[in-house]
Protein backbone atom coordinates (compact mmCIF):
# COMPACT_ATOMS: atom_id res chain seq x y z
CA UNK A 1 56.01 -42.97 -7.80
CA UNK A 2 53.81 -43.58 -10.96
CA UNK A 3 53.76 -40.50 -13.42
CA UNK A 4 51.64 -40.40 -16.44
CA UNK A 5 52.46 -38.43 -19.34
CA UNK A 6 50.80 -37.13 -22.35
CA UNK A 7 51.47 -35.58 -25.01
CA UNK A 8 49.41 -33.31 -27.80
CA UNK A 9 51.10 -34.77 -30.61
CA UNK A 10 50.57 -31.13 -33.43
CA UNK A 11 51.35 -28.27 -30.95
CA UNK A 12 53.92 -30.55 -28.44
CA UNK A 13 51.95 -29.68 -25.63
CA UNK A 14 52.75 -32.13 -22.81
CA UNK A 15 51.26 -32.82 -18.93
CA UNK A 16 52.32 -35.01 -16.09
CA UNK A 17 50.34 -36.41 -13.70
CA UNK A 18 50.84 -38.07 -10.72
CA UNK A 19 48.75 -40.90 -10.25
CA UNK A 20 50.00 -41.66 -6.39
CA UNK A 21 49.37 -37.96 -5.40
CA UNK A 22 45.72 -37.89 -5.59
CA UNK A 23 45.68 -37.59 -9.59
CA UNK A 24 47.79 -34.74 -9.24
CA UNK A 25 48.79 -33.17 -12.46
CA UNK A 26 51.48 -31.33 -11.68
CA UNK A 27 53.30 -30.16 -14.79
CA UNK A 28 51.45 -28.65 -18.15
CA UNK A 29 53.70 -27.27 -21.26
CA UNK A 30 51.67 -25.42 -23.04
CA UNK A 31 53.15 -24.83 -26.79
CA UNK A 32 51.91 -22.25 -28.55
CA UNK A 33 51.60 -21.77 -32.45
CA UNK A 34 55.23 -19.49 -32.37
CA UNK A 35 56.86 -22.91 -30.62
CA UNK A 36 57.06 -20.93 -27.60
CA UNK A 37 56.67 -23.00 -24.36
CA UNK A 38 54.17 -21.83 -21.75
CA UNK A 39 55.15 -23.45 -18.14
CA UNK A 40 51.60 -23.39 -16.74
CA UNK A 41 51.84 -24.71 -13.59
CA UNK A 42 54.21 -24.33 -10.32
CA UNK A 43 55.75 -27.67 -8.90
CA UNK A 44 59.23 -28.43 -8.30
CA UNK A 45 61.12 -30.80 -10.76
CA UNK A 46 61.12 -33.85 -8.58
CA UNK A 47 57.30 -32.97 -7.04
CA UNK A 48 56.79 -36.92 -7.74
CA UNK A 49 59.55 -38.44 -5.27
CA UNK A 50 57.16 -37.19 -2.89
CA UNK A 51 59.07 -35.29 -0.84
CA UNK A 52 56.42 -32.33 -0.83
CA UNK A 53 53.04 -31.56 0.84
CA UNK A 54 50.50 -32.81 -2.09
CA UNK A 55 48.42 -29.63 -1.82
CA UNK A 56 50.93 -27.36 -2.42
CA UNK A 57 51.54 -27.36 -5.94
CA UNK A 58 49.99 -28.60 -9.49
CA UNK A 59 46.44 -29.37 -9.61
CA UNK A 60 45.34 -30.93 -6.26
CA UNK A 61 41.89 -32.57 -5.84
CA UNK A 62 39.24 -31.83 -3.52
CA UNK A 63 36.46 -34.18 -3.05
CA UNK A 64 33.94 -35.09 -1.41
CA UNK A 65 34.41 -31.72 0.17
CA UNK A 66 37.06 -28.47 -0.92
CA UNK A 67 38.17 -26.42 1.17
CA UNK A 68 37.64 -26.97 5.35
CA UNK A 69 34.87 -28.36 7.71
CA UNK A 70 34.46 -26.93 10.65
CA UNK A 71 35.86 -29.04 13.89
CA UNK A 72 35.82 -32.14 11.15
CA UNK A 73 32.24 -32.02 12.48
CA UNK A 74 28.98 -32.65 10.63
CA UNK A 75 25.34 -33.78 10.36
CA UNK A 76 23.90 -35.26 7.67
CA UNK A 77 20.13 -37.40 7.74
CA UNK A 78 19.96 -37.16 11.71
CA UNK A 79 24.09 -38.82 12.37
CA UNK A 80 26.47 -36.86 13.66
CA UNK A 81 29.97 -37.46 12.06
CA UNK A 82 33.43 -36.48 13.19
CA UNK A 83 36.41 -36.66 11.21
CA UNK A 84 39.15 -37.75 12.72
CA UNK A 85 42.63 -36.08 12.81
CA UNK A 86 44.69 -39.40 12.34
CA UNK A 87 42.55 -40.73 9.57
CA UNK A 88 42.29 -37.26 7.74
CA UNK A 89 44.30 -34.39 6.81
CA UNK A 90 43.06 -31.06 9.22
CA UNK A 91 44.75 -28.10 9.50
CA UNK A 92 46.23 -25.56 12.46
CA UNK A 93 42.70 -25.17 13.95
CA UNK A 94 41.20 -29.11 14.07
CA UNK A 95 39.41 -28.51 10.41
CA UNK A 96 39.22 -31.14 8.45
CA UNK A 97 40.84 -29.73 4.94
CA UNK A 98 40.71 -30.49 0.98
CA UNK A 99 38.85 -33.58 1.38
CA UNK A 100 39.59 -37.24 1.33
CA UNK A 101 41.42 -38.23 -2.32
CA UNK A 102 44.12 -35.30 -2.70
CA UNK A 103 46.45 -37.31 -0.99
CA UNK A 104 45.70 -41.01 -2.23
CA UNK A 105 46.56 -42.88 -4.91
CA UNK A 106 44.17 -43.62 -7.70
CA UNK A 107 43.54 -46.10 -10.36
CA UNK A 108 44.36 -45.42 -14.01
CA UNK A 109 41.56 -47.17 -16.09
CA UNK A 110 42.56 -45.94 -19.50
CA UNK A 111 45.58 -44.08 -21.22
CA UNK A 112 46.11 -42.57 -24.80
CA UNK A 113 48.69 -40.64 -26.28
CA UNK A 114 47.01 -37.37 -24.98
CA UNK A 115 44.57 -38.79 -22.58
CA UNK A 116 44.31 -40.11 -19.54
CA UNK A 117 41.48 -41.18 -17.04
CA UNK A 118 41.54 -42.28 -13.28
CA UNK A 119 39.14 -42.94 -10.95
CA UNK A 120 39.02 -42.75 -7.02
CA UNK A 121 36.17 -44.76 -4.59
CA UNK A 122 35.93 -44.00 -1.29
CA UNK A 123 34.97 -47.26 0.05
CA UNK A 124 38.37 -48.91 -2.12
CA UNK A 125 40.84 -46.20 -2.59
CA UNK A 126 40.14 -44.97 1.15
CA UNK A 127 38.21 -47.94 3.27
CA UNK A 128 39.48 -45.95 6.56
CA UNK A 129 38.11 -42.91 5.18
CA UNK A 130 34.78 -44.56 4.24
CA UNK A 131 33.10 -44.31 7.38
CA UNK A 132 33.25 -40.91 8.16
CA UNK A 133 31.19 -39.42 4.86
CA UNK A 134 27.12 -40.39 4.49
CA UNK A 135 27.69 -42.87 1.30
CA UNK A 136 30.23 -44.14 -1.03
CA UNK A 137 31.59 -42.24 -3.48
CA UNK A 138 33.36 -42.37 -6.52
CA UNK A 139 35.42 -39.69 -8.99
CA UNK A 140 36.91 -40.38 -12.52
CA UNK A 141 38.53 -37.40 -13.85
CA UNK A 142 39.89 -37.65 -17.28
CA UNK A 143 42.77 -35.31 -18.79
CA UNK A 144 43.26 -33.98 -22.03
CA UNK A 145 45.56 -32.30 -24.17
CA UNK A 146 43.93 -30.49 -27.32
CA UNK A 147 46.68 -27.70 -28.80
CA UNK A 148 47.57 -25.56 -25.97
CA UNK A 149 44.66 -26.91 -23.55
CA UNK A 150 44.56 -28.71 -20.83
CA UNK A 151 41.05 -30.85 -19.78
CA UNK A 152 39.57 -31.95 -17.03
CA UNK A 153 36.17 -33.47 -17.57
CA UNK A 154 34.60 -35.25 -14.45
CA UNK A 155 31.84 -37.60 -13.15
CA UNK A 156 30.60 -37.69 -9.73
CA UNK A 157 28.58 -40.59 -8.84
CA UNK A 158 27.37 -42.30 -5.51
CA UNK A 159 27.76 -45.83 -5.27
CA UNK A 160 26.49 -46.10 -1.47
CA UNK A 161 22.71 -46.62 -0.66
CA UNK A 162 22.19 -43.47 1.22
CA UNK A 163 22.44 -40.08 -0.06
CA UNK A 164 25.91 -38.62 -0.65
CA UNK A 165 26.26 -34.81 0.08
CA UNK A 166 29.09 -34.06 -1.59
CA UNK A 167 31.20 -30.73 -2.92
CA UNK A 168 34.14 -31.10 -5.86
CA UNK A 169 37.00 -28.49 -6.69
CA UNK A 170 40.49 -28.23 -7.66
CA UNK A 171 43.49 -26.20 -6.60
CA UNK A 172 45.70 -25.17 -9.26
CA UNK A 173 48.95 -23.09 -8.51
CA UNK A 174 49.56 -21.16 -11.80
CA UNK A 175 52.65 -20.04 -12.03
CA UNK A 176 53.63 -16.51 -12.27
CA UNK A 177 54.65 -14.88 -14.64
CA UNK A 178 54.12 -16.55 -17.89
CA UNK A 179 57.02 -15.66 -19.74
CA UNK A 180 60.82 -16.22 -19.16
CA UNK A 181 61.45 -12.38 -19.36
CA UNK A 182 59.02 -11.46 -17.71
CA UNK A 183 58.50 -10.44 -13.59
CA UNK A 184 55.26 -11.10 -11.55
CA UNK A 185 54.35 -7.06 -12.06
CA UNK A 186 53.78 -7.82 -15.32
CA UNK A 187 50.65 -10.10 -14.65
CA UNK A 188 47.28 -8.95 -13.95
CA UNK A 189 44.45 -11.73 -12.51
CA UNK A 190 41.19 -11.86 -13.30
CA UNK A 191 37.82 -13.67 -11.80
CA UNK A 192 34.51 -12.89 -12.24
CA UNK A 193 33.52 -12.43 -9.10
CA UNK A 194 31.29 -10.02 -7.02
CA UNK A 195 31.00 -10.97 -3.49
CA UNK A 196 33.18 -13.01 -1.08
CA UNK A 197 31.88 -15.10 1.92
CA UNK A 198 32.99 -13.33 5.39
CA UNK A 199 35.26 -15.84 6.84
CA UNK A 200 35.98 -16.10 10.60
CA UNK A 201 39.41 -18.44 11.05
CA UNK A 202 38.66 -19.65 7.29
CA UNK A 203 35.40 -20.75 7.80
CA UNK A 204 32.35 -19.03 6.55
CA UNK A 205 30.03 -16.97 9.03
CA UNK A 206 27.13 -17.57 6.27
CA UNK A 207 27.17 -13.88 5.03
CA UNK A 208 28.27 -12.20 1.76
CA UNK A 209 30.25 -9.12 1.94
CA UNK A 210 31.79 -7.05 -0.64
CA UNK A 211 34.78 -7.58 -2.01
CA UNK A 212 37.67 -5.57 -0.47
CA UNK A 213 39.31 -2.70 -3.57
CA UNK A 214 42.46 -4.36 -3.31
CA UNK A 215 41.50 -7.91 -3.73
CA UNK A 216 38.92 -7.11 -6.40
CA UNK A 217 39.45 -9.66 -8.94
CA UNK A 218 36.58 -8.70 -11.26
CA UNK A 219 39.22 -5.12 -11.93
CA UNK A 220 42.07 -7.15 -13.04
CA UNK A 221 44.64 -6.32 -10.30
CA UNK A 222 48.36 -6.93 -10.69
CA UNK A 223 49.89 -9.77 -9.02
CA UNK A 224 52.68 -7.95 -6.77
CA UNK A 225 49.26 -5.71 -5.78
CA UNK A 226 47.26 -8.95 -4.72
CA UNK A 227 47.76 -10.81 -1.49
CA UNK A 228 44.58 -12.90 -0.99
CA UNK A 229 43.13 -16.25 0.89
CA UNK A 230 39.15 -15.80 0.29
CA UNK A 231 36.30 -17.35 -0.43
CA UNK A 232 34.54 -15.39 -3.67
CA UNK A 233 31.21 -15.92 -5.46
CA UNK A 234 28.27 -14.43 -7.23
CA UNK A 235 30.30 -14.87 -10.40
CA UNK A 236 29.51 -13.49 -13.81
CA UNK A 237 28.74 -16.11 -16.66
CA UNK A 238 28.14 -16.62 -20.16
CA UNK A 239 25.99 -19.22 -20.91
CA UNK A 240 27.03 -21.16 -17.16
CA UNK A 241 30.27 -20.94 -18.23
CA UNK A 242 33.23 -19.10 -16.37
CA UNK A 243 36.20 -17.64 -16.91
CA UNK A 244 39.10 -16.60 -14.76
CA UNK A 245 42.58 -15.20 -16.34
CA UNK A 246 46.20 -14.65 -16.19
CA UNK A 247 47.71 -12.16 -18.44
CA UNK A 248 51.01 -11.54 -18.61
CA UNK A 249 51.06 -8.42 -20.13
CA UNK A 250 54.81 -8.35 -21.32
CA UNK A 251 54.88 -11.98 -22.83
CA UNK A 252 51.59 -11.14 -24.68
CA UNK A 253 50.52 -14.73 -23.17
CA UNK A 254 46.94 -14.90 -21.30
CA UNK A 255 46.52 -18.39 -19.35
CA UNK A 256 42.28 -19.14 -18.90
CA UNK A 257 40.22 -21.06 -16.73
CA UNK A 258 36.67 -22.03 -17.94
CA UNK A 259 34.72 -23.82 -15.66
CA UNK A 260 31.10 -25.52 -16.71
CA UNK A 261 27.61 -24.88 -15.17
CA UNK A 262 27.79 -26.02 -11.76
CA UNK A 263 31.04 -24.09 -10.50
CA UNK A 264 29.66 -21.42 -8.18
CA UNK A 265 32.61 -19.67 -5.77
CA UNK A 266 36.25 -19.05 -6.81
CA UNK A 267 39.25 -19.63 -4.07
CA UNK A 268 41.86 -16.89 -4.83
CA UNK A 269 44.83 -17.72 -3.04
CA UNK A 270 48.49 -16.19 -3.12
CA UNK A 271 50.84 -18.84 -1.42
CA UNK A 272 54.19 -17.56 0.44
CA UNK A 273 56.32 -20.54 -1.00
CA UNK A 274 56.27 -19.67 -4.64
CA UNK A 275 55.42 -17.20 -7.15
CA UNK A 276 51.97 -18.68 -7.94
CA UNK A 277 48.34 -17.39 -7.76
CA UNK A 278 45.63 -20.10 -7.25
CA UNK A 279 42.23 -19.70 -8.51
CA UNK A 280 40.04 -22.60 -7.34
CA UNK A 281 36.81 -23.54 -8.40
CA UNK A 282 34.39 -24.91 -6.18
CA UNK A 283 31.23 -26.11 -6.58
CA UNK A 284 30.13 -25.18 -3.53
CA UNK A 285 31.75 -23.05 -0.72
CA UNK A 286 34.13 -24.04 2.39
CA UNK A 287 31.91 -25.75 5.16
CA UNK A 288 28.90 -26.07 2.86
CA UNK A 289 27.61 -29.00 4.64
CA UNK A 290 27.30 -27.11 8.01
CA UNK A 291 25.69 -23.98 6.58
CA UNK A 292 23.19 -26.68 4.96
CA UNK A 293 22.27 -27.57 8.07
CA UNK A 294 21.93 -23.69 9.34
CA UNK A 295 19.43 -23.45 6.26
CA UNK A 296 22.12 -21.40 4.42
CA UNK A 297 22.32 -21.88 0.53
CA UNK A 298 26.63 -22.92 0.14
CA UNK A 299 26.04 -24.76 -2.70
CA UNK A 300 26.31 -27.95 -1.31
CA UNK A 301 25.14 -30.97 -3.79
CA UNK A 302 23.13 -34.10 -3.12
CA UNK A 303 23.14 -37.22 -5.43
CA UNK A 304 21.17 -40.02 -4.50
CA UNK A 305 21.34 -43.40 -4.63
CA UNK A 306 22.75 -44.51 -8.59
CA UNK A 307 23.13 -40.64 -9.58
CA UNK A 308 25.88 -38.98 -11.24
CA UNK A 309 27.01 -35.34 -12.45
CA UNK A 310 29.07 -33.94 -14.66
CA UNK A 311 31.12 -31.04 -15.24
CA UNK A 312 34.51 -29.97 -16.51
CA UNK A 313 37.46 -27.42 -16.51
CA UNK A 314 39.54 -26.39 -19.24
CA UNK A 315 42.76 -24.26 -18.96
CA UNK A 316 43.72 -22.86 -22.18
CA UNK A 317 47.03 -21.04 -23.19
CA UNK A 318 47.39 -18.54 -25.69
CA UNK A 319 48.61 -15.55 -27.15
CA UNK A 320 47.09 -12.02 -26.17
CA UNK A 321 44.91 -10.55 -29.20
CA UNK A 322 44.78 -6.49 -28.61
């Protein structure tokens, strides 16, 4: 398996990534300015043999759609598309899930000492995967260690002659807690979030409901509290810019997200096979492409023809300041 490294050369900060596992980076050492190391992430040791399911740990990526479409069913311009079970990964229920690069390997078009960029086309990376979405895509991600941060700054762009509907996010398992002596009590999560999408078997009906008082992210509940699998939105920004959190309140060490304009619902999911909490950002919600078509605002994006967008994510470690 082909592992990247990099390294932050002043704080020591390091990240793998895993170039055959969908540009997975599975491993981020945050060093802070005491020389105390931060394991951000949760991944086993040896998650690059690739022995494990490549959505269940580090930083999976989900594009040209997060999250589940209904059925693996769509339509887009007038054609009707169905995504097939042996060509795609669905879940339990037939839904196609976490979309078609997660699982792939990419291409590594450049590498520093604390950088590194990939890139992932649809009609090259995954030609059996190609026929089932409107127009060819493509993703470059690259990563980047500055002290104790860790970013992701991506382009989007459709290389097809059609439009491409597309939706982008990622699925980081942050490990929990923070500190060595520390227990997952100790950690309160944060996102600034107001609503959640009603789900029916994990897709969306196409209403907002209120966020239930014991999954209310936006109150900073404790981890051992929090058991969640939802779909949240209406988030609270600065500027576009949002922020979820991970405090651990005995370590005095606060892990945050900030996502760019453009990032719309947060995932908050609490896994049974590790101590993690994932908080996803989406730029548009599960099954956006089928509430398009229902005239329903998901947040589903359209480039056209020679387009491309931008955006980025930036996890930062550090110590809490009372």
């Amino acid at each position: 398996m082909h592992v990247v490294e990099i390294h932050e050369q002043l704080s020591g900060s390091t990240a793998k990534i895993s170039l055959d596992q969908g540009f997975n980076c599975f491993e981020f050492k945050a060093v802070l300015p005491t020389k105390e190391v931060v394991s951000v992430l949760e991944a086993p040791a040896d998650f690059a043999s690739g022995n494990y399911h490549p959505a269940h740990y580090g930083i999976p990526i989900l594009f040209p759609f997060p999250n589940r479409i209904q059925g693996g069913r769509y339509l887009w311009n007038g054609t009707e598309y169905a995504i097939p079970s042996q060509t795609a990964v669905t879940d339990d229920l037939g839904n196609a899930i976490h979309g078609f690069c997660f699982d792939r390997p990419w291409r590594m078009t450049q590498q520093s000492w604390d950088t590194v960029t990939a890139e992932f086309q649809l009609s090259r990376d995954a030609a059996d995967r190609a026929p089932y979405w409107p127009s060819d895509a493509k993703i470059v991600i690259q990563y980047a260690l500055r002290n104790s941060s860790l970013r992701a700054d991506v382009t989007i762009s459709n290389c097809g002659s059609q439009s491409l509907p597309w939706g982008f996010g990622t699925h980081p398992y942050f490990h929990v807690p923070a500190g060595p002596q520390s227990s997952p009590g100790d950690c309160t999560i944060y996102a600034p979030v107001r609503q959640r999408w009603e789900l029916e078997k994990f897709v969306p009906t196409g209403r907002l409901i209120p966020t239930q008082p014991e999954a209310s992210l936006i109150e900073s509940p404790y981890f051992d509290t929090l058991k969640v699998d939802d779909v949240f939105t209406d988030l609270e920004t600065q500027k576009g810019i949002s922020v979820c959190r991970i405090i651990d309140e005995k370590a005095g060490v606060q892990i945050e997200q900030y996502c760019s304009a453009g990032f719309r619902e947060v995932v908050a999911f609490t896994p049974p096979w590790s101590s993690s909490v994932c908080l996803e950002p989406y730029t548009c919600v599960t099954d956006a492409i089928n509430l398009y078509a229902r005239g329903i605002d998901g947040g589903l994006k359209v480039l056209e023809p020679g387009q491309s967008w931008q955006g980025w994510i930036e996890i930062e470690v550090s110590h809490v300041v009372c």
